[in-house]
PDB file of N, CA and C in Angstrom:
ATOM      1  N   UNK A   1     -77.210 122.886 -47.263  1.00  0.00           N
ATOM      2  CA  UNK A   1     -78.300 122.385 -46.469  1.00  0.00           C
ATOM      3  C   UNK A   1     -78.059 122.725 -45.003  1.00  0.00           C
ATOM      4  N   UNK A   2     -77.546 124.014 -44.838  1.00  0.00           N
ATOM      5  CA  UNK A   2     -77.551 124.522 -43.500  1.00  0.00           C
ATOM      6  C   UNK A   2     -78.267 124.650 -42.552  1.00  0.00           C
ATOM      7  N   UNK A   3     -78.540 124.270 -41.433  1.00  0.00           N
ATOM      8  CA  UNK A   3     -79.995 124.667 -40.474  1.00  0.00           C
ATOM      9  C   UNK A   3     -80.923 123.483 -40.850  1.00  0.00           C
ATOM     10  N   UNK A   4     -81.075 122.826 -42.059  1.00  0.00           N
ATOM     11  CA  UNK A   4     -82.352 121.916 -42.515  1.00  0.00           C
ATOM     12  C   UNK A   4     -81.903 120.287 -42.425  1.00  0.00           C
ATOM     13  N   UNK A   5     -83.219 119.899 -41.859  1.00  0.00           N
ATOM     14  CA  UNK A   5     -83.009 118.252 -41.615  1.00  0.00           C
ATOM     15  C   UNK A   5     -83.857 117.928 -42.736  1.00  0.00           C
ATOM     16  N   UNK A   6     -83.790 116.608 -43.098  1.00  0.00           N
ATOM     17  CA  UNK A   6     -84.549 115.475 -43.757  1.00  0.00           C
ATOM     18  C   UNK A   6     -84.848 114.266 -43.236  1.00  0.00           C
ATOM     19  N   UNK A   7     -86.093 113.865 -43.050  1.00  0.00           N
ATOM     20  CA  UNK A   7     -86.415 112.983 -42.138  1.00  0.00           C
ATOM     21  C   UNK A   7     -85.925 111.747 -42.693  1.00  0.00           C
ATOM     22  N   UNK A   8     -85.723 110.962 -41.929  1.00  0.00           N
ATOM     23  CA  UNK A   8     -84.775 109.642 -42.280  1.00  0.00           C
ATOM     24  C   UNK A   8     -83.698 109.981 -42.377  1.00  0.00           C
ATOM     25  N   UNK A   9     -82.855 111.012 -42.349  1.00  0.00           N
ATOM     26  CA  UNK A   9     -81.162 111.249 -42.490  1.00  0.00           C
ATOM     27  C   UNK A   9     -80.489 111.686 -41.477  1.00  0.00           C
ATOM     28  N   UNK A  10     -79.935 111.393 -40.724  1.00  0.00           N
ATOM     29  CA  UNK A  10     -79.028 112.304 -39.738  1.00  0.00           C
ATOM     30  C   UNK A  10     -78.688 113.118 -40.503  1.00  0.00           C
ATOM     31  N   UNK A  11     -78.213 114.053 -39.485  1.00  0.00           N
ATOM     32  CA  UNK A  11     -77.379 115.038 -39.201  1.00  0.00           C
ATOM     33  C   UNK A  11     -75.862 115.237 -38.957  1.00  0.00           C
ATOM     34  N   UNK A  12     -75.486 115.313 -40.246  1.00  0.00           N
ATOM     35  CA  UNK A  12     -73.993 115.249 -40.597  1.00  0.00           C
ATOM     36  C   UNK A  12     -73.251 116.021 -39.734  1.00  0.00           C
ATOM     37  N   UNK A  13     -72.124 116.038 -39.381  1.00  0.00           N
ATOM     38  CA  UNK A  13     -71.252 117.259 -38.139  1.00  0.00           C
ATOM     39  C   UNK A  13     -70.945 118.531 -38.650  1.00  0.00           C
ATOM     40  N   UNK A  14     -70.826 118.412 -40.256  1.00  0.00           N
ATOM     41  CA  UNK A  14     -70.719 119.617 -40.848  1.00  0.00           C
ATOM     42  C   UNK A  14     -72.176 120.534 -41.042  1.00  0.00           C
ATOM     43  N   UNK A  15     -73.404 120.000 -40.497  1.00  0.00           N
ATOM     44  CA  UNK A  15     -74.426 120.550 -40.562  1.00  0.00           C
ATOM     45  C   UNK A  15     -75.034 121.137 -39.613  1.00  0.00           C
ATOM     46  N   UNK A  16     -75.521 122.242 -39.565  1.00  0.00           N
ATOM     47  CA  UNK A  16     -75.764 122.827 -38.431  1.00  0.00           C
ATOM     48  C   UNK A  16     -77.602 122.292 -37.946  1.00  0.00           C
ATOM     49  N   UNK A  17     -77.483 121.825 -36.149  1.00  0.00           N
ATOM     50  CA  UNK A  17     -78.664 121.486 -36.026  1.00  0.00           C
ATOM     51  C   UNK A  17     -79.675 122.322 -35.913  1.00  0.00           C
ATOM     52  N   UNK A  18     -81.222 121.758 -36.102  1.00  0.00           N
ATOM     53  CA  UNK A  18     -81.714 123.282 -35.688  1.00  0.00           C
ATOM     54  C   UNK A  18     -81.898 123.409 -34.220  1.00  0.00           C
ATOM     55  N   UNK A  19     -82.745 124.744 -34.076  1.00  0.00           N
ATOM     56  CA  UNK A  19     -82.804 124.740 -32.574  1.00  0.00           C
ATOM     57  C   UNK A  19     -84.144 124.100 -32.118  1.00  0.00           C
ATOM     58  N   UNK A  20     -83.634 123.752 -30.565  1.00  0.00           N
ATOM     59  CA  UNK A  20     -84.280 122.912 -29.972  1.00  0.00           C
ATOM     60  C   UNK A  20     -85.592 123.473 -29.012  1.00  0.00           C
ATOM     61  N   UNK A  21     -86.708 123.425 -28.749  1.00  0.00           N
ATOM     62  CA  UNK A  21     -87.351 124.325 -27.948  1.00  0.00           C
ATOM     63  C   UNK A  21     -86.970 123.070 -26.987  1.00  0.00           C
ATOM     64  N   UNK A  22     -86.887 123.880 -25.643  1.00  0.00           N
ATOM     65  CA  UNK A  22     -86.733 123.460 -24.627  1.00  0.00           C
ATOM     66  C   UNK A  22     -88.108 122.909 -24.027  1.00  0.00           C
ATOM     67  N   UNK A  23     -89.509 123.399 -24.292  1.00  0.00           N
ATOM     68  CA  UNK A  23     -90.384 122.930 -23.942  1.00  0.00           C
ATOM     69  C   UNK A  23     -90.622 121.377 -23.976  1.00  0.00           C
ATOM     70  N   UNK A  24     -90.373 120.567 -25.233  1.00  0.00           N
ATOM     71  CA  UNK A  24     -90.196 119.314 -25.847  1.00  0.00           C
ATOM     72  C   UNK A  24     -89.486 118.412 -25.335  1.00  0.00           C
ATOM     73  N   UNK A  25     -88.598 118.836 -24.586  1.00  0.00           N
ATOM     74  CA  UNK A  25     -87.319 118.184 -23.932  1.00  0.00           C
ATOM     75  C   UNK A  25     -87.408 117.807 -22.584  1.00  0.00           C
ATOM     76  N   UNK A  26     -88.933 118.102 -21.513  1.00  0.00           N
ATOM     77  CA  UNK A  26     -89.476 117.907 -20.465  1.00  0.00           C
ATOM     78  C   UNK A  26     -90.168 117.074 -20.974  1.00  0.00           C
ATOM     79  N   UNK A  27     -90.113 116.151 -19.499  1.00  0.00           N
ATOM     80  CA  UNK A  27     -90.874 114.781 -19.559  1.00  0.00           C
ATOM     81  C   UNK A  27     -91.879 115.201 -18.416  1.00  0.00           C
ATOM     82  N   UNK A  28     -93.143 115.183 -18.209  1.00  0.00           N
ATOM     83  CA  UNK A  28     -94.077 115.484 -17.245  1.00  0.00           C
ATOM     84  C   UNK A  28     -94.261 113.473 -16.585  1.00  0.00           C
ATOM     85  N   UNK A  29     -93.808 113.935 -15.061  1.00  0.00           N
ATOM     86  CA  UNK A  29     -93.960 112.638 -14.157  1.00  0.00           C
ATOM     87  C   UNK A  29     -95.252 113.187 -13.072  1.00  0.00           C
ATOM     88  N   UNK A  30     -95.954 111.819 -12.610  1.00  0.00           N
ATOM     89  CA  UNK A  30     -96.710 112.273 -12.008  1.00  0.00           C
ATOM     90  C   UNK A  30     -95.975 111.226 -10.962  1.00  0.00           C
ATOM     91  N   UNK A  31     -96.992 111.756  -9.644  1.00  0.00           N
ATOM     92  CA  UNK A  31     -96.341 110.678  -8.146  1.00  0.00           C
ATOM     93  C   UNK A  31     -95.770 111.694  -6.779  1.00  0.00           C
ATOM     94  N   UNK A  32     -95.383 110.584  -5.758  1.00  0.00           N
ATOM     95  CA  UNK A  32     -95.085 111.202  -4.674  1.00  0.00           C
ATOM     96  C   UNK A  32     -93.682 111.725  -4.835  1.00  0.00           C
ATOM     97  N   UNK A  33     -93.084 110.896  -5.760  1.00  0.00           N
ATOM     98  CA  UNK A  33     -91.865 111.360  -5.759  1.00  0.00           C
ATOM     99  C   UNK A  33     -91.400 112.462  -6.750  1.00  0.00           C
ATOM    100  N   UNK A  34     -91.994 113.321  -7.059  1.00  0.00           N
ATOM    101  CA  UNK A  34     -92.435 114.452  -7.354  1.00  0.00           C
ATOM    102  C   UNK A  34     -92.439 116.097  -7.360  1.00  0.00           C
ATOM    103  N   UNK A  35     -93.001 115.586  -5.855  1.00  0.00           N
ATOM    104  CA  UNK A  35     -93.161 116.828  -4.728  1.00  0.00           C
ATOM    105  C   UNK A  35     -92.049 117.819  -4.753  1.00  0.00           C
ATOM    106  N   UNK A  36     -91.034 117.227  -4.896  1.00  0.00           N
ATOM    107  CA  UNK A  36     -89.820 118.668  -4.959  1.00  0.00           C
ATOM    108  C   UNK A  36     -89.452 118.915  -5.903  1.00  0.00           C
ATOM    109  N   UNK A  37     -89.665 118.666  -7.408  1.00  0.00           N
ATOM    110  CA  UNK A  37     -89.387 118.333  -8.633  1.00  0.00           C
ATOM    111  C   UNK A  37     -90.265 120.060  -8.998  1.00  0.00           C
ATOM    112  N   UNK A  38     -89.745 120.259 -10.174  1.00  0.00           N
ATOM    113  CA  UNK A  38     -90.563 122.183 -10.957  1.00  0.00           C
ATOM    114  C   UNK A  38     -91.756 120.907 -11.586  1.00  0.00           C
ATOM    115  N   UNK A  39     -93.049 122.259 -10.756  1.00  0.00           N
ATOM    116  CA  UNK A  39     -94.172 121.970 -11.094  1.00  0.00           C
ATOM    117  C   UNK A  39     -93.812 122.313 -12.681  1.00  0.00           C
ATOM    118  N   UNK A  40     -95.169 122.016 -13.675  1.00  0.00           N
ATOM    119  CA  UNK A  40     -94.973 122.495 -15.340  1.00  0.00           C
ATOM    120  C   UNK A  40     -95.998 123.702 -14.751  1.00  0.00           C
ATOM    121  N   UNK A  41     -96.192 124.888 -15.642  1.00  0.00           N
ATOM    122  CA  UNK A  41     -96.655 125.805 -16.091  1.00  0.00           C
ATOM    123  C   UNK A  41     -97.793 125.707 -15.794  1.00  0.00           C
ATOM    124  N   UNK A  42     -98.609 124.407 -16.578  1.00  0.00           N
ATOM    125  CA  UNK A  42    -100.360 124.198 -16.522  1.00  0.00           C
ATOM    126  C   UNK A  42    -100.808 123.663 -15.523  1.00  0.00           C
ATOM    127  N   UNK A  43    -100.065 122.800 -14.886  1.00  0.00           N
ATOM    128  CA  UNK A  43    -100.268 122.517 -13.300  1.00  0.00           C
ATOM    129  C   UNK A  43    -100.870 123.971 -12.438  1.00  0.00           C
ATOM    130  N   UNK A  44     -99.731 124.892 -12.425  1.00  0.00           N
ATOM    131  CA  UNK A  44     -99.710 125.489 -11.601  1.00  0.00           C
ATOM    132  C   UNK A  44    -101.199 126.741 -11.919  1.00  0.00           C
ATOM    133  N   UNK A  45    -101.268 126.582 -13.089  1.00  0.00           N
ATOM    134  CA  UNK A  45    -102.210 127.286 -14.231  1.00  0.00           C
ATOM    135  C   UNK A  45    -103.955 126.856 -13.600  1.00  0.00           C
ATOM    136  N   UNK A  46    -103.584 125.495 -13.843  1.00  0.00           N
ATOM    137  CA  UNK A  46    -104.811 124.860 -13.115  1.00  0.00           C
ATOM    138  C   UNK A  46    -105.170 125.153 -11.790  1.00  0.00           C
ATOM    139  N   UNK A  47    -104.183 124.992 -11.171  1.00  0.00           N
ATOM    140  CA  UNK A  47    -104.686 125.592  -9.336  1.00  0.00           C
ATOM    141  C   UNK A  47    -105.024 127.005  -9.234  1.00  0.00           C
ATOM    142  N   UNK A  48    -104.397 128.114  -9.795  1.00  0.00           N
ATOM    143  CA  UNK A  48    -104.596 128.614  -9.849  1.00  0.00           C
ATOM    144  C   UNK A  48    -106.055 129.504 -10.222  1.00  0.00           C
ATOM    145  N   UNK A  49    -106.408 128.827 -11.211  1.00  0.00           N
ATOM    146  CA  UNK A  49    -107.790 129.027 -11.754  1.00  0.00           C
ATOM    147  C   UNK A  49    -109.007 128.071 -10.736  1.00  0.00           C
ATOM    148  N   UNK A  50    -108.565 127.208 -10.115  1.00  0.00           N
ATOM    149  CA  UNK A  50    -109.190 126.758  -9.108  1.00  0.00           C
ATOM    150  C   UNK A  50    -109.603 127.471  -7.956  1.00  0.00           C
ATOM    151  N   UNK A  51    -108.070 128.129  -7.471  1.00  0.00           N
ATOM    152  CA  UNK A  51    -108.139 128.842  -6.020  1.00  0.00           C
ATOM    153  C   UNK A  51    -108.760 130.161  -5.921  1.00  0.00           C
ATOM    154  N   UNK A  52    -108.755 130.662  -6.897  1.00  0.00           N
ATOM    155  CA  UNK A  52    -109.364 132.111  -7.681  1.00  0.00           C
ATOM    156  C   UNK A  52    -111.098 131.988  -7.996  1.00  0.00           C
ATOM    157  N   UNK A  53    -111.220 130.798  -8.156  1.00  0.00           N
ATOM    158  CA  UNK A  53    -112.877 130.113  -8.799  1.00  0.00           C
ATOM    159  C   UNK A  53    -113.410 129.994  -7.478  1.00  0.00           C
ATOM    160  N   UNK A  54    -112.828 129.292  -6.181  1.00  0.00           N
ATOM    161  CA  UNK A  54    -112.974 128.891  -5.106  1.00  0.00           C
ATOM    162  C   UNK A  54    -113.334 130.027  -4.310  1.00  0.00           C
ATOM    163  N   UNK A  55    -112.543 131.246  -4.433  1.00  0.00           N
ATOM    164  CA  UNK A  55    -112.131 132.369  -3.490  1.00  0.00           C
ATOM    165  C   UNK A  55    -113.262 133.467  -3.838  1.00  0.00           C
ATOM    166  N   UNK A  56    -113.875 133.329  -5.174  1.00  0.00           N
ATOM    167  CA  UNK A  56    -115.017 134.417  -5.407  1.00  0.00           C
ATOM    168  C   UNK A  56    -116.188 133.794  -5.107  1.00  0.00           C
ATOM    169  N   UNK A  57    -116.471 131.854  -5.211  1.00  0.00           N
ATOM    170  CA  UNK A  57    -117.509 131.288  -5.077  1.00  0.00           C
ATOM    171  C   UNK A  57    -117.739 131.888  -3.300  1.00  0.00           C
ATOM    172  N   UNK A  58    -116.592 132.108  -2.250  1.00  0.00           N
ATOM    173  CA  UNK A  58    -116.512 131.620  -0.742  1.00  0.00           C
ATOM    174  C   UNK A  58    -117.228 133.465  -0.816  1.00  0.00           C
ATOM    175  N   UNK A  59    -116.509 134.292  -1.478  1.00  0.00           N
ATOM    176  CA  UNK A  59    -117.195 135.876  -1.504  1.00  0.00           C
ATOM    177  C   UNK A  59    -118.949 136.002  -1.565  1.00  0.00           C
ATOM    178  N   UNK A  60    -118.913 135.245  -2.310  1.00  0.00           N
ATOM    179  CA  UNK A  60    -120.395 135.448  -3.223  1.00  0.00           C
ATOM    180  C   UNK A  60    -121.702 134.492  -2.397  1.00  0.00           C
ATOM    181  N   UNK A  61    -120.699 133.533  -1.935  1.00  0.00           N
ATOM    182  CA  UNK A  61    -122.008 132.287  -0.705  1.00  0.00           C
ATOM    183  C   UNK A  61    -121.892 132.985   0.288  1.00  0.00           C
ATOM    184  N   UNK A  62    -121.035 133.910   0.615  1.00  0.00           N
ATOM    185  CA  UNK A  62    -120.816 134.391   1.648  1.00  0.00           C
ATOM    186  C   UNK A  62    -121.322 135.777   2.435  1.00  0.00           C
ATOM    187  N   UNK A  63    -122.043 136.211   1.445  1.00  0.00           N
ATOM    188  CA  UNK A  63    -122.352 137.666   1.140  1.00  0.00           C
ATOM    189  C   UNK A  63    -124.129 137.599   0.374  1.00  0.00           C
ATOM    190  N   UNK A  64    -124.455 136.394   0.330  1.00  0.00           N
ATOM    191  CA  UNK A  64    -125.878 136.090  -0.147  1.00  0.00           C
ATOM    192  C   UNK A  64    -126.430 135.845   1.307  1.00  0.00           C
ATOM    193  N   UNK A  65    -127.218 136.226   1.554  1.00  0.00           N
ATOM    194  CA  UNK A  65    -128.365 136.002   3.208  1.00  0.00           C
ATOM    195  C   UNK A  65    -129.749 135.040   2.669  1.00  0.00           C
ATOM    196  N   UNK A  66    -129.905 135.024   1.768  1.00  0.00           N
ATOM    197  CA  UNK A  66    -131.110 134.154   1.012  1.00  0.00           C
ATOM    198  C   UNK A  66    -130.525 132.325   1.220  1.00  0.00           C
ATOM    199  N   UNK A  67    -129.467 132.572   1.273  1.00  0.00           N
ATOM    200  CA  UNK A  67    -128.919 130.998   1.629  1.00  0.00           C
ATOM    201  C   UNK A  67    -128.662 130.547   3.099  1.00  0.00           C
ATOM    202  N   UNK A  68    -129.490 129.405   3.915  1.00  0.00           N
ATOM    203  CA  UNK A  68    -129.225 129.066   4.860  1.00  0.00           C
ATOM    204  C   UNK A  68    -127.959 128.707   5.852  1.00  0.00           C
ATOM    205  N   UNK A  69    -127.861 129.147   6.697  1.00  0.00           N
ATOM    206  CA  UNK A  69    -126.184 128.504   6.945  1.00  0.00           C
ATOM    207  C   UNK A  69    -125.846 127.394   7.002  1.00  0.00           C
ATOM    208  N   UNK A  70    -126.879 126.403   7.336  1.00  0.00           N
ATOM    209  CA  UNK A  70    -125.882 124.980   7.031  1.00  0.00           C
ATOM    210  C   UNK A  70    -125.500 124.784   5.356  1.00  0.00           C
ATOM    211  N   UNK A  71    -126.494 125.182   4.537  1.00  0.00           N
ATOM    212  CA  UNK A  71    -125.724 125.224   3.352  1.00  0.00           C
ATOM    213  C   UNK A  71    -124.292 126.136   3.020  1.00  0.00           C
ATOM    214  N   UNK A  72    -124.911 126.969   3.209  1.00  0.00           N
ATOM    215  CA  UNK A  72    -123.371 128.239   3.436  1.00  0.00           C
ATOM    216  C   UNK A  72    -122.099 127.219   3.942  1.00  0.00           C
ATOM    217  N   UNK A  73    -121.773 126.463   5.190  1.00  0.00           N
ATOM    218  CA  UNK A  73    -121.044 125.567   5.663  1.00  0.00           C
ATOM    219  C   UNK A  73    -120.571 124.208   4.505  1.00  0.00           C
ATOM    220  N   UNK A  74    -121.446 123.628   3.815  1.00  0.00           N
ATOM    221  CA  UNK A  74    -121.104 122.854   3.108  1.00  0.00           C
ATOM    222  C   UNK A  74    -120.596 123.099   2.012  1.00  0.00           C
ATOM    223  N   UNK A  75    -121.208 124.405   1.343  1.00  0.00           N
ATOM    224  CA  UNK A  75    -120.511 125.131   0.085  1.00  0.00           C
ATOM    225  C   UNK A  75    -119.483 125.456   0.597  1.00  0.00           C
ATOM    226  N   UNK A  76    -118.961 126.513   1.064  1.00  0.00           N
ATOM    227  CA  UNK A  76    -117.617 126.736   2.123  1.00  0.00           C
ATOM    228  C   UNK A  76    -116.539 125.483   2.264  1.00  0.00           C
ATOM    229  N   UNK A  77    -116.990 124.736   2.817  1.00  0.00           N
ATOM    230  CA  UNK A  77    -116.281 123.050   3.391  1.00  0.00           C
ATOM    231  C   UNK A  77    -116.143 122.503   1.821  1.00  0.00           C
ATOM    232  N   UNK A  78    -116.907 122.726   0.789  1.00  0.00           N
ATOM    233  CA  UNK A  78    -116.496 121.811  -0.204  1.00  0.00           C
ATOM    234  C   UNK A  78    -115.175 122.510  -1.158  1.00  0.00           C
ATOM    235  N   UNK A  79    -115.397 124.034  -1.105  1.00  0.00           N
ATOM    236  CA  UNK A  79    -114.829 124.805  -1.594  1.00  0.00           C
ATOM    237  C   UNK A  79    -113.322 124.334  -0.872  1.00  0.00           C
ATOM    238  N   UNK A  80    -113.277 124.354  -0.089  1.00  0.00           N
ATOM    239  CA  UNK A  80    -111.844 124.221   0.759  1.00  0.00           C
ATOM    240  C   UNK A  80    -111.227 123.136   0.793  1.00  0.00           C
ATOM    241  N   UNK A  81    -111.849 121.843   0.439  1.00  0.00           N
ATOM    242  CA  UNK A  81    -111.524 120.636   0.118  1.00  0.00           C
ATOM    243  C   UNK A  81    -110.992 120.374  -1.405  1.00  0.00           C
ATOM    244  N   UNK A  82    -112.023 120.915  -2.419  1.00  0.00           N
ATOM    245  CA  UNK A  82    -111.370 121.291  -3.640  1.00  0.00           C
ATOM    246  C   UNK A  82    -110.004 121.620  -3.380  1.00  0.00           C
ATOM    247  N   UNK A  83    -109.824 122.964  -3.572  1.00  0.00           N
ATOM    248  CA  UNK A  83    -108.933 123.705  -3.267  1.00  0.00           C
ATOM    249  C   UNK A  83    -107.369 123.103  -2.804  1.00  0.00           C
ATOM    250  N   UNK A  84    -107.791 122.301  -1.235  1.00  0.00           N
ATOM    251  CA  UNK A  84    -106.372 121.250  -1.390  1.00  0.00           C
ATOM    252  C   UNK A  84    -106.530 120.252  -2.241  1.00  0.00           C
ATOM    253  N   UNK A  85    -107.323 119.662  -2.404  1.00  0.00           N
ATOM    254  CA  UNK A  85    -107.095 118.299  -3.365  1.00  0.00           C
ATOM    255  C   UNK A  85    -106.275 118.652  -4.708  1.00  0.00           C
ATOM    256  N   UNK A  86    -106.692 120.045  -5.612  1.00  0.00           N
ATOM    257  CA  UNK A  86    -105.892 120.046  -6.659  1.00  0.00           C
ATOM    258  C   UNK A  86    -104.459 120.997  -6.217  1.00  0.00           C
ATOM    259  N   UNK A  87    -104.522 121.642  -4.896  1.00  0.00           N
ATOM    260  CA  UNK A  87    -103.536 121.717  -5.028  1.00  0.00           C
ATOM    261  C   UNK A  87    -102.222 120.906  -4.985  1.00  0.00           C
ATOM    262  N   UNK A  88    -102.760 119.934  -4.104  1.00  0.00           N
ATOM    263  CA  UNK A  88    -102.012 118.332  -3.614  1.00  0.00           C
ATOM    264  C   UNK A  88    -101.401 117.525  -4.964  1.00  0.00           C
ATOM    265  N   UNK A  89    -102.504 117.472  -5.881  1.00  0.00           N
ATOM    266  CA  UNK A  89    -102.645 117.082  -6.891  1.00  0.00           C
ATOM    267  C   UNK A  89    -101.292 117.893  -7.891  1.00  0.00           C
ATOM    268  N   UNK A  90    -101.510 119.070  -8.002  1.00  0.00           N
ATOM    269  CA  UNK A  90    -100.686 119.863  -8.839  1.00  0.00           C
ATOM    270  C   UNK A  90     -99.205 119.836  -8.771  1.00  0.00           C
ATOM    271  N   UNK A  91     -99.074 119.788  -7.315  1.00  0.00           N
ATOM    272  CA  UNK A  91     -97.547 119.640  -6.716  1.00  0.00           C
ATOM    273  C   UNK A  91     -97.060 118.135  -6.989  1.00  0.00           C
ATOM    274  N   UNK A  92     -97.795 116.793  -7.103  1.00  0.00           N
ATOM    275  CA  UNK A  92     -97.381 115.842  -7.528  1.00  0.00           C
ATOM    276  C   UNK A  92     -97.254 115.518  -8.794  1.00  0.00           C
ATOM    277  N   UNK A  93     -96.954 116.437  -9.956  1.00  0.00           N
ATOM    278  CA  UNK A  93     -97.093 116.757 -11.278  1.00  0.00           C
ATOM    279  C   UNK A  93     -95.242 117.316 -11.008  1.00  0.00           C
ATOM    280  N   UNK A  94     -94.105 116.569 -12.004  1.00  0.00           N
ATOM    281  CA  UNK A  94     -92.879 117.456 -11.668  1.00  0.00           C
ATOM    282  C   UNK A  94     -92.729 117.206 -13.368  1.00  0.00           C
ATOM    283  N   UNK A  95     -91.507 118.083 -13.477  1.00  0.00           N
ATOM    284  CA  UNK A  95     -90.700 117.924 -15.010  1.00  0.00           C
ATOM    285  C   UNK A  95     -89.633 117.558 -14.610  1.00  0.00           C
ATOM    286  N   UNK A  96     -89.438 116.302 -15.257  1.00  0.00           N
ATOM    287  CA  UNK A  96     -87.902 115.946 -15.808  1.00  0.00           C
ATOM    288  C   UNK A  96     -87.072 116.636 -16.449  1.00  0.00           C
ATOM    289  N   UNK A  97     -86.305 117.409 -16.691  1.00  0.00           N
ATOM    290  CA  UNK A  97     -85.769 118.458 -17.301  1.00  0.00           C
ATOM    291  C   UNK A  97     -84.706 118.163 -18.000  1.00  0.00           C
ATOM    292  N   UNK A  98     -84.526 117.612 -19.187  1.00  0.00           N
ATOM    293  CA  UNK A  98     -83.498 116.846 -19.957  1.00  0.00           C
ATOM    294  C   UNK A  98     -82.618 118.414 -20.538  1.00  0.00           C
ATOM    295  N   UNK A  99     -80.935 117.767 -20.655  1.00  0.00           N
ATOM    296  CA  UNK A  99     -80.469 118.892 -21.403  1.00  0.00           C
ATOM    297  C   UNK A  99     -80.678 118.773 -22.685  1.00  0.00           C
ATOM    298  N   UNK A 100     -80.618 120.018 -23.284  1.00  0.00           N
ATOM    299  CA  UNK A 100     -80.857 120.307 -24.964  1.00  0.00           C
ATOM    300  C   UNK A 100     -79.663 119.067 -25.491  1.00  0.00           C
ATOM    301  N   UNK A 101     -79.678 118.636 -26.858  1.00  0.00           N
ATOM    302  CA  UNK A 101     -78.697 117.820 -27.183  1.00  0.00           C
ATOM    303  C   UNK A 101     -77.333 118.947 -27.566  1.00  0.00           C
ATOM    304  N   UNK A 102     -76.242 118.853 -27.541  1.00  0.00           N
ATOM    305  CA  UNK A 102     -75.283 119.527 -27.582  1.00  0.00           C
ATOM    306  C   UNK A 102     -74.469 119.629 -29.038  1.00  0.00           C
ATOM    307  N   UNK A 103     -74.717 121.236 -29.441  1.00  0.00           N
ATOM    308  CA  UNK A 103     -74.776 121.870 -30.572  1.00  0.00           C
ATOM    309  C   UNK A 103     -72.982 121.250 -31.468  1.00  0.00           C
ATOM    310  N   UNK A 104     -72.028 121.300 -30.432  1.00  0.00           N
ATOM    311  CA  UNK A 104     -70.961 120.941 -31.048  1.00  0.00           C
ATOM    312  C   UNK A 104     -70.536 119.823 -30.909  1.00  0.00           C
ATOM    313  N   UNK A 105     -68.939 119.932 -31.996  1.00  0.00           N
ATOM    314  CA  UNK A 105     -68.236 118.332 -32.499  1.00  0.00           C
ATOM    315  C   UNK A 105     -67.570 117.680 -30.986  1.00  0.00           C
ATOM    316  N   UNK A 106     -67.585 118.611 -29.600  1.00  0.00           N
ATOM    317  CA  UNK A 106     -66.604 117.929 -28.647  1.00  0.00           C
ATOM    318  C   UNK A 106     -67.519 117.250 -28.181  1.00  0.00           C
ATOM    319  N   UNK A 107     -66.184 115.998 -27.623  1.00  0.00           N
ATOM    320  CA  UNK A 107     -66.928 114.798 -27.283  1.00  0.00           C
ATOM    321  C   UNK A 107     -67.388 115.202 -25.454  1.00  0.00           C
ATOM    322  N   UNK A 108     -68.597 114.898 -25.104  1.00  0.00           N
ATOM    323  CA  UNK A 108     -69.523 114.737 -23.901  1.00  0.00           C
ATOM    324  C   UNK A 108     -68.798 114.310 -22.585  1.00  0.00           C
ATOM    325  N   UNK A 109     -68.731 115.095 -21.405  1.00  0.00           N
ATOM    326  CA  UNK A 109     -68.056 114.347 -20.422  1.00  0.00           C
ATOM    327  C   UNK A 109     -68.534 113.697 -19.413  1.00  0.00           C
TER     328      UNK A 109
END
């Protein structure tokens, strides 16, 4: 029964565990305390697709003459407010980064 678990049984020492994805093993915290912590992947995924959504909307209002300028200004101004809010947002998103559990019989220091 090498490599294979059964639920409800540990895992004997003579048995080999399986492997662990490391993805599973992050805890996603949100908060101020945060900020210096590794954004996750979809955080950064999300702004991204924001700032890119933001940056062709600012091309495209920007480059239409059929639209008045005080509107032009508010589309613009809202676009840019977006833009920090999720990025603000994204950066207060961190991973806890737990180690994998440890494959061998020595004892932990």
């Amino acid at each position: 029964m090498v490599g294979k678990t059964t639920p409800g049984k540990p895992v004997q020492p003579s048995e080999e565990r399986p492997p662990v994805n490391p993805f599973f093993m992050n805890k996603t915290k949100f908060g101020f305390g945060q900020i210096l912590s590794e954004t996750p992947k979809w955080a950064t995924w999300i702004f991204r697709v924001v700032l890119y959504a933001a940056g062709a909307t600012v091309i495209i209002v920007g480059s239409l003459h059929s639209i008045p300028a005080p509107v032009k200004v508010d589309i613009l101004t809202t676009c840019s407010e977006v833009t920090l809010a999720v990025h603000g947002l994204t950066r207060m998103f961190g991973l806890q980064v737990q180690d994998p559990p440890s494959t061998t019989d020595e004892p932990q220091k």
